[in-house]
Every structure is written in C-alpha cells, then in structure tokens.
Protein backbone atom coordinates (compact mmCIF):
# COMPACT_ATOMS: atom_id res chain seq x y z
CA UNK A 1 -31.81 -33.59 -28.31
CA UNK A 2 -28.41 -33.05 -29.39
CA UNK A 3 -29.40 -29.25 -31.05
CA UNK A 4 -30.98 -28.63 -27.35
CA UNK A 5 -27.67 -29.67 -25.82
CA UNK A 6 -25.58 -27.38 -27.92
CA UNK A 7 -28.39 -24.49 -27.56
CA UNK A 8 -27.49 -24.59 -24.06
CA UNK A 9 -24.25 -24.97 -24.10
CA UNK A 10 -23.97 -21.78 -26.38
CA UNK A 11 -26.70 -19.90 -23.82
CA UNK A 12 -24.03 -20.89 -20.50
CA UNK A 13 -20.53 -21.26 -21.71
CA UNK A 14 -19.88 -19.03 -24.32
CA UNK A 15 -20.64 -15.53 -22.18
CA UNK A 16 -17.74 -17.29 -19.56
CA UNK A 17 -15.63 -17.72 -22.55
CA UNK A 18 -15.96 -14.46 -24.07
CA UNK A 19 -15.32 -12.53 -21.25
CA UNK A 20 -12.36 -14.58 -20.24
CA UNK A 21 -11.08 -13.97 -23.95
CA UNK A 22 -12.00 -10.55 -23.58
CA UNK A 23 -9.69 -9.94 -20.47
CA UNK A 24 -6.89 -11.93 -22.13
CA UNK A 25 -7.14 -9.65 -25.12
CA UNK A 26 -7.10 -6.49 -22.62
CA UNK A 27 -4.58 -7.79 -20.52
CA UNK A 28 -1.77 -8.56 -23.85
CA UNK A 29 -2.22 -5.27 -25.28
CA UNK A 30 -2.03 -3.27 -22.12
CA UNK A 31 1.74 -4.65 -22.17
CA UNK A 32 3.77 -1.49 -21.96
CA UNK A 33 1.31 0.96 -22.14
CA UNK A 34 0.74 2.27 -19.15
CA UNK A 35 -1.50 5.25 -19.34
CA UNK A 36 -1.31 8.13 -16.98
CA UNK A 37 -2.95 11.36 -17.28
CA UNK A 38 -0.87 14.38 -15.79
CA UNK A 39 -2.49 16.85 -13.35
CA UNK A 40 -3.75 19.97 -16.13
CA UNK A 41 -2.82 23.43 -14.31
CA UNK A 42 -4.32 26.57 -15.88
CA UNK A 43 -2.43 28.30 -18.50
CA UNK A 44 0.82 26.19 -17.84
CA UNK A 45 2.74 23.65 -20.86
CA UNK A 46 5.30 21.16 -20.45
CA UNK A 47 8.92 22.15 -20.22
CA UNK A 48 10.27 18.63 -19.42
CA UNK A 49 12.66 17.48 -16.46
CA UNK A 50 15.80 18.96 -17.37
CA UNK A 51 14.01 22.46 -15.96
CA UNK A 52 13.31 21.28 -12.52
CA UNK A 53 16.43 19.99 -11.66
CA UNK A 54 18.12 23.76 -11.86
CA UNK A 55 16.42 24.25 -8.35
CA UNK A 56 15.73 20.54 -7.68
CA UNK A 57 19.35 19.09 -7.78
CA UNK A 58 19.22 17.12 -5.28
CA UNK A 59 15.70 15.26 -5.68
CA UNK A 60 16.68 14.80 -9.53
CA UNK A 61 19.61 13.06 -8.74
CA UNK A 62 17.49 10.08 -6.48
CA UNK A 63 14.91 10.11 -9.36
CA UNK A 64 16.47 9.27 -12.29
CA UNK A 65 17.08 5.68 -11.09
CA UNK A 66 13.63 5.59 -9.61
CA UNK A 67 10.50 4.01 -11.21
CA UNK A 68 8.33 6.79 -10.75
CA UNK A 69 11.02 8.36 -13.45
CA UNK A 70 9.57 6.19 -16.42
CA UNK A 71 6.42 7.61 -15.82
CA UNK A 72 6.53 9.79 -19.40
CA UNK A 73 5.48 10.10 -22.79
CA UNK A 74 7.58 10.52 -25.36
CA UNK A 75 7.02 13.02 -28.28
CA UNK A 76 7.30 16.73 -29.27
CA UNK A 77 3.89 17.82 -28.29
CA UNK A 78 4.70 16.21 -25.01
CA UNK A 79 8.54 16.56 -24.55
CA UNK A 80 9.46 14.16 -21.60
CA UNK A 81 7.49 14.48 -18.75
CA UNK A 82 8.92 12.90 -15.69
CA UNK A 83 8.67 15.47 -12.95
CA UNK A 84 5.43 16.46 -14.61
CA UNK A 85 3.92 13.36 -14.91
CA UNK A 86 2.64 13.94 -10.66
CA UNK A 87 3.12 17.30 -10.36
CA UNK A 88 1.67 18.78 -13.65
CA UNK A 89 3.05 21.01 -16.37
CA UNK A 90 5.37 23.48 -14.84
CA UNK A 91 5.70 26.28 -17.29
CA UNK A 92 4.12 28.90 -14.68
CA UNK A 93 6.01 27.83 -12.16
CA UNK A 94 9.49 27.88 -13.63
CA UNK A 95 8.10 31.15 -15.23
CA UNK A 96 7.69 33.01 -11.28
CA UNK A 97 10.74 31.12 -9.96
CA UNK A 98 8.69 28.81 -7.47
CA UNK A 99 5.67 29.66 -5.90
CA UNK A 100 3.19 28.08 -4.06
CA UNK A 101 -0.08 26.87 -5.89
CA UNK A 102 1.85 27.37 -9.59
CA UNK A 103 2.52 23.41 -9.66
CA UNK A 104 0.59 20.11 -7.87
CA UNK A 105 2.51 19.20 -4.86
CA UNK A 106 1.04 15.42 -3.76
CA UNK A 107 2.25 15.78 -0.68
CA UNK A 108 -0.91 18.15 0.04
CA UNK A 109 -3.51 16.00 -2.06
CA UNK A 110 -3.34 12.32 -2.63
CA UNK A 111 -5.67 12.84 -5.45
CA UNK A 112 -2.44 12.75 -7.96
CA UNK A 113 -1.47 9.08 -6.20
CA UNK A 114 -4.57 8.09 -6.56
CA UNK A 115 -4.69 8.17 -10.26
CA UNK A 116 -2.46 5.10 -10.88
CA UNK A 117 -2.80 3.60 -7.19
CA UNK A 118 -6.93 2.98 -7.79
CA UNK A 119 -7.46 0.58 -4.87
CA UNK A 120 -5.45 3.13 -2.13
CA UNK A 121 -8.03 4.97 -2.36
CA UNK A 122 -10.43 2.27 -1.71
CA UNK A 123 -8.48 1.36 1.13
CA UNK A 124 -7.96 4.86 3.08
CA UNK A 125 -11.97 4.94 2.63
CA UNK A 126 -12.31 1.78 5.03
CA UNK A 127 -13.36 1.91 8.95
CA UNK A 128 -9.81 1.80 10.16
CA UNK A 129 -7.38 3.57 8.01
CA UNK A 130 -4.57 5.87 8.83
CA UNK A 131 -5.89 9.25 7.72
CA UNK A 132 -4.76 10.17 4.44
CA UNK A 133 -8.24 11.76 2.84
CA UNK A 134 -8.56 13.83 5.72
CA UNK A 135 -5.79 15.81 5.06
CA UNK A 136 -3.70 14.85 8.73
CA UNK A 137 -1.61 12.51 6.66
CA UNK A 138 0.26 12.11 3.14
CA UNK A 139 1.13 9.19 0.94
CA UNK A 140 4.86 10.90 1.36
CA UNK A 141 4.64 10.91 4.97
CA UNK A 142 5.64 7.24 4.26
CA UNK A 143 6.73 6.57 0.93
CA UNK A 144 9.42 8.44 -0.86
CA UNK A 145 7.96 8.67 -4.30
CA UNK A 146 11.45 9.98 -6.05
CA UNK A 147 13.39 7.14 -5.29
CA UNK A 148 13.30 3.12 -4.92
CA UNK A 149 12.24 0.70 -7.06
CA UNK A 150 8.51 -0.15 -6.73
CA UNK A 151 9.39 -4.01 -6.80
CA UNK A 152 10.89 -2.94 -3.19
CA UNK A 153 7.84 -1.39 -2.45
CA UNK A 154 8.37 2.32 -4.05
CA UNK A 155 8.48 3.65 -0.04
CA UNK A 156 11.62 5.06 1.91
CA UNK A 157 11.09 2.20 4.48
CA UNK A 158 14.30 0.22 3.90
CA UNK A 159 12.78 -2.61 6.55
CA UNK A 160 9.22 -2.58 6.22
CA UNK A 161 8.33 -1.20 10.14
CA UNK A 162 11.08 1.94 9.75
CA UNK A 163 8.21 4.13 8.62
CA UNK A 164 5.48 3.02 11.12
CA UNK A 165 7.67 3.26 14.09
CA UNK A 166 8.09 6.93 13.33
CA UNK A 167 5.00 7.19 15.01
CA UNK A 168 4.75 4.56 16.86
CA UNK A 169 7.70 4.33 18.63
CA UNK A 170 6.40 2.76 21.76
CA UNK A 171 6.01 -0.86 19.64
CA UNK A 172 9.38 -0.36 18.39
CA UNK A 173 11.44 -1.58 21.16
CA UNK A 174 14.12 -3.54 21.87
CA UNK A 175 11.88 -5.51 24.21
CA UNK A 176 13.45 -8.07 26.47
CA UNK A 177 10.98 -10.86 24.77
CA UNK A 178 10.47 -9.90 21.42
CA UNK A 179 7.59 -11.48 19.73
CA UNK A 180 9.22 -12.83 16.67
CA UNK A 181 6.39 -11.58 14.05
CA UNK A 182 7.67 -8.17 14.92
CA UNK A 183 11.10 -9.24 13.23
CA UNK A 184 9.32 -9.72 9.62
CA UNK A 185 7.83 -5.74 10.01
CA UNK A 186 4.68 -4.49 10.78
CA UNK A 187 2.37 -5.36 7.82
CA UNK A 188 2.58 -9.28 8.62
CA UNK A 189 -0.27 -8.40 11.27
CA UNK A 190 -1.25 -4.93 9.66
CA UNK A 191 -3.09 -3.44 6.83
CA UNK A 192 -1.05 -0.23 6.63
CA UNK A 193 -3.62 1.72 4.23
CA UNK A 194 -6.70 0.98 5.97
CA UNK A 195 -8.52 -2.39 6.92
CA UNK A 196 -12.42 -3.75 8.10
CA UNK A 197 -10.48 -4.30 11.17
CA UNK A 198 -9.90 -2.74 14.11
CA UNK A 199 -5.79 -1.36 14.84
CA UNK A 200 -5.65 -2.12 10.85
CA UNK A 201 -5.60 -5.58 11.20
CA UNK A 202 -5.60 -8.30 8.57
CA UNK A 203 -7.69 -10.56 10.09
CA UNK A 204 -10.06 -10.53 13.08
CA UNK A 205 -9.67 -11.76 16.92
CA UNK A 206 -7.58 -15.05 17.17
CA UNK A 207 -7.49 -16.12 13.82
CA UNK A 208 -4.95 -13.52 13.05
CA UNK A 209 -2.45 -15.26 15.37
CA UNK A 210 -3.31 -19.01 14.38
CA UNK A 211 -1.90 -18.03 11.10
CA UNK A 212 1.31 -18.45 12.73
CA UNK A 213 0.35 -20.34 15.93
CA UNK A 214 -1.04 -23.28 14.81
CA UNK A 215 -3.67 -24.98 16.93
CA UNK A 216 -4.12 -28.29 17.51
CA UNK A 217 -7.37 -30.38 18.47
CA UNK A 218 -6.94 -33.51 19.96
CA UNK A 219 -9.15 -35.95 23.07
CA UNK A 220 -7.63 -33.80 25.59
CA UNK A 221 -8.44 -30.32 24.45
CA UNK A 222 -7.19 -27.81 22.14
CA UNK A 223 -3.43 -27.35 22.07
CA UNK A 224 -1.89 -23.53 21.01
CA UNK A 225 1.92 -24.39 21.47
CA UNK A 226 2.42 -26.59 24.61
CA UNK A 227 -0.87 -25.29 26.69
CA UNK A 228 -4.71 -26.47 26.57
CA UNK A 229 -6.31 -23.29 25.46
CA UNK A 230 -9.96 -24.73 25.65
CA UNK A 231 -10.50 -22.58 28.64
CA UNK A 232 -9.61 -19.45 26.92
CA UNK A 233 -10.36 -18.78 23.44
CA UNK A 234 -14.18 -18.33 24.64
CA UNK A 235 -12.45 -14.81 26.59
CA UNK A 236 -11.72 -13.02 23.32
CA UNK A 237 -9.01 -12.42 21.18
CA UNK A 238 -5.32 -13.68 22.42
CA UNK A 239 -4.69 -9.89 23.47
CA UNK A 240 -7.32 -8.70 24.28
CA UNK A 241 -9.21 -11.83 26.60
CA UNK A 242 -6.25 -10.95 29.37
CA UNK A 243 -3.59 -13.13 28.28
CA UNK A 244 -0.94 -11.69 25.72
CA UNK A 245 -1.71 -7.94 26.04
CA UNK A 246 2.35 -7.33 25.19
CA UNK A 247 1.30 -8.52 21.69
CA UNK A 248 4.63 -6.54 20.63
CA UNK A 249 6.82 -7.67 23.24
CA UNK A 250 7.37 -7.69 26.54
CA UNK A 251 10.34 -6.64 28.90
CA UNK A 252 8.91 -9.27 31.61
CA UNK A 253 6.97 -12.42 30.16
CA UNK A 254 8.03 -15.08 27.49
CA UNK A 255 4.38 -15.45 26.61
CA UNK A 256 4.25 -11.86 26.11
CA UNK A 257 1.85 -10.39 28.92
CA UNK A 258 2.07 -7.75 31.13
C-alpha cells in the first residue's frame, strides 16, 4: 500500500515540481541577460553610437540617461550598440549621409517594439485597440522611446492622460464637475493598447465603476452612494442605461449627466 502511495505521488507531484523548479532555474539565470536581437539590414555593420550623434545631437543627449540606452552588447565584434540596438546597424546609412530606407525607423513599423514588448502585440491584436498594426498609429505617437526611465513608464506622458488627450481633447476638460477617476489619468478605466472591451475598457458594463463605487445590499434595496439603484442597474451600464452619460465630467450635474 505504501509503494502504491508513493507511485502516485511520484505520477502527480513530481511533473508540478519539476516544472516549478524548472522556471525557478530559468528565471535566476535570466538575471541580467537580457537578450535582444537587432533589426539585420542588408550589407550594413555596426559603427556604434558615437556615429549617430554627429547628426543626432539632440536625441543623443535625452538618451544617454534613458533605459532604452542599456539596450547593448558589449564586445569588439559588436562594438556598443545603443542606437542600433532598434534601429539596426547603420553603416549604410552613415555611409550616404541619411537616407530613407538605409536604417529601421520604428516609428513606421512596430515590428522592432515588438521584439522585447511580446504581449503589445497581443494586445493591439484585440477587438478594441487603438490602431497600431494598421499602420494609422505608432508606438512613438505616445511613448518617447529615447528618454525616461521605463520604471516611469518609458512614455513622454509626464501624467499618465497627457498623451491620450492629444487626441481626445474633448474628455480633457476642465469640467465644472470633474469625475474624480479622471484625476488618477486615463488608464484607471482604460486599456490603452487594446482591450475585449468596448472604448478599451478594463472591465465590462457596471462592474467597471463598482470598483470604485462600492455597492451596498441591504432589506431596503441596493445602495450605490446615498441612492437605491435597484431600479436601475437592470437599464445597462451606469453610462450608458441614461443616467451618467458625462462619465468624464460634466459642466452641469454633480452626478455627472447631461
């Protein structure tokens, strides 16, 4: 009986355990060693950073602090590629002074982005996504890849809504009532890559909202704040059911509608 018991154990357990060891071992000795392969461009070598900032002056100087910048190998065959890390070796293009189509420029194809930022790619692919792998928008149209720490988010959007209101200016305010989610920036409510959900939301319909409005249930009826809303969750979501339609503020109602 007691053989059976350890047969079994051995048959169920030790797979769990072995892959669980397995990603521990993966996980330690992927410690500082990020691997990135460059963009390969036809005919073209590495000359290292210290070329591209004779015409790039300006975008060198943001990058060195950056962490994009420690994206390079170290070595003679390699030199230290930086710049070329994203945008490829640039041999041919510092050879013809410039030049379109003699280096990778990201900005055109998020392909290069999409090499170290796997699940982006996963997430532009969803329903609602804003549309990056159609071409009619950039990962740079948002994020300023040569400067700013990635801990902050690696993007040019010093509060997290600056970038989105760009475009969307008309839920940017100043409203009169501001709905106070609004204050924390635009991804509290939104996926901004792309989302299951319609308008890139988190979450669906009203449970979005009672993540911050709690609700409470008690003998006589459901309480959102100080109001019963028995009667109305059966109408929809909280915008969309005819109730808070100014779900990003409103110049006329506390309760944000109209």
């Amino acid at each position: 009986m007691m053989n059976m018991r350890k047969r079994r154990w051995a048959r169920f357990v030790i797979p769990g355990a072995v892959a669980a060891w397995a990603a521990a071992v993966i996980s330690c000795t992927s410690v500082n060693r990020v691997m990135v392969v460059p963009p390969s461009i036809p005919g073209a070598t590495y000359v290292g950073s210290d070329d591209c900032s004779a015409c790039h002056e300006a975008v060198t100087k943001k990058f060195a602090g950056s962490t994009h910048s420690k994206l390079h190998v170290n070595g003679g065959n390699a030199q230290e590629i930086g710049c070329e890390s994203c945008h490829g070796p640039a041999s041919v293009h510092v050879q013809n002074g410039g030049g379109l189509f003699t280096i990778v420029n990201p900005g055109r194809n998020p392909d290069t982005c999409f090499q170290c930022h796997v699940d982006k790619r996963g997430e532009f692919s969803l329903a609602n996504a804003h549309p990056v792998m159609s071409g009619d928008m950039s990962c740079s149209d948002c994020h300023s890849p040569h400067e700013g720490k990635a801990s902050d988010g690696g993007a040019q959007l010093t509060t997290v809504s600056d970038g989105c209101v760009k475009c969307h200016a008309a839920q940017s305010g100043p409203f009169v009532f501001e709905h106070e989610a609004a204050r924390e920036g635009c991804t509290v409510c939104h996926s901004p890559h792309g989302s299951v959900n319609q308008k890139m939301l988190k979450t669906r319909n009203a449970t979005l909202c009672l993540q911050c409005h709690s609700q409470v249930q008690t003998s006589t009826g459901i309480y959102i704040g100080s109001r019963d809303h028995a009667s109305f969750l059966g109408q929809g979501t909280c915008w969309s059911g005819g109730c808070h339609e100014a779900v990003h503020g409103s110049h006329a109602s506390q309760s944000l509608r109209f």
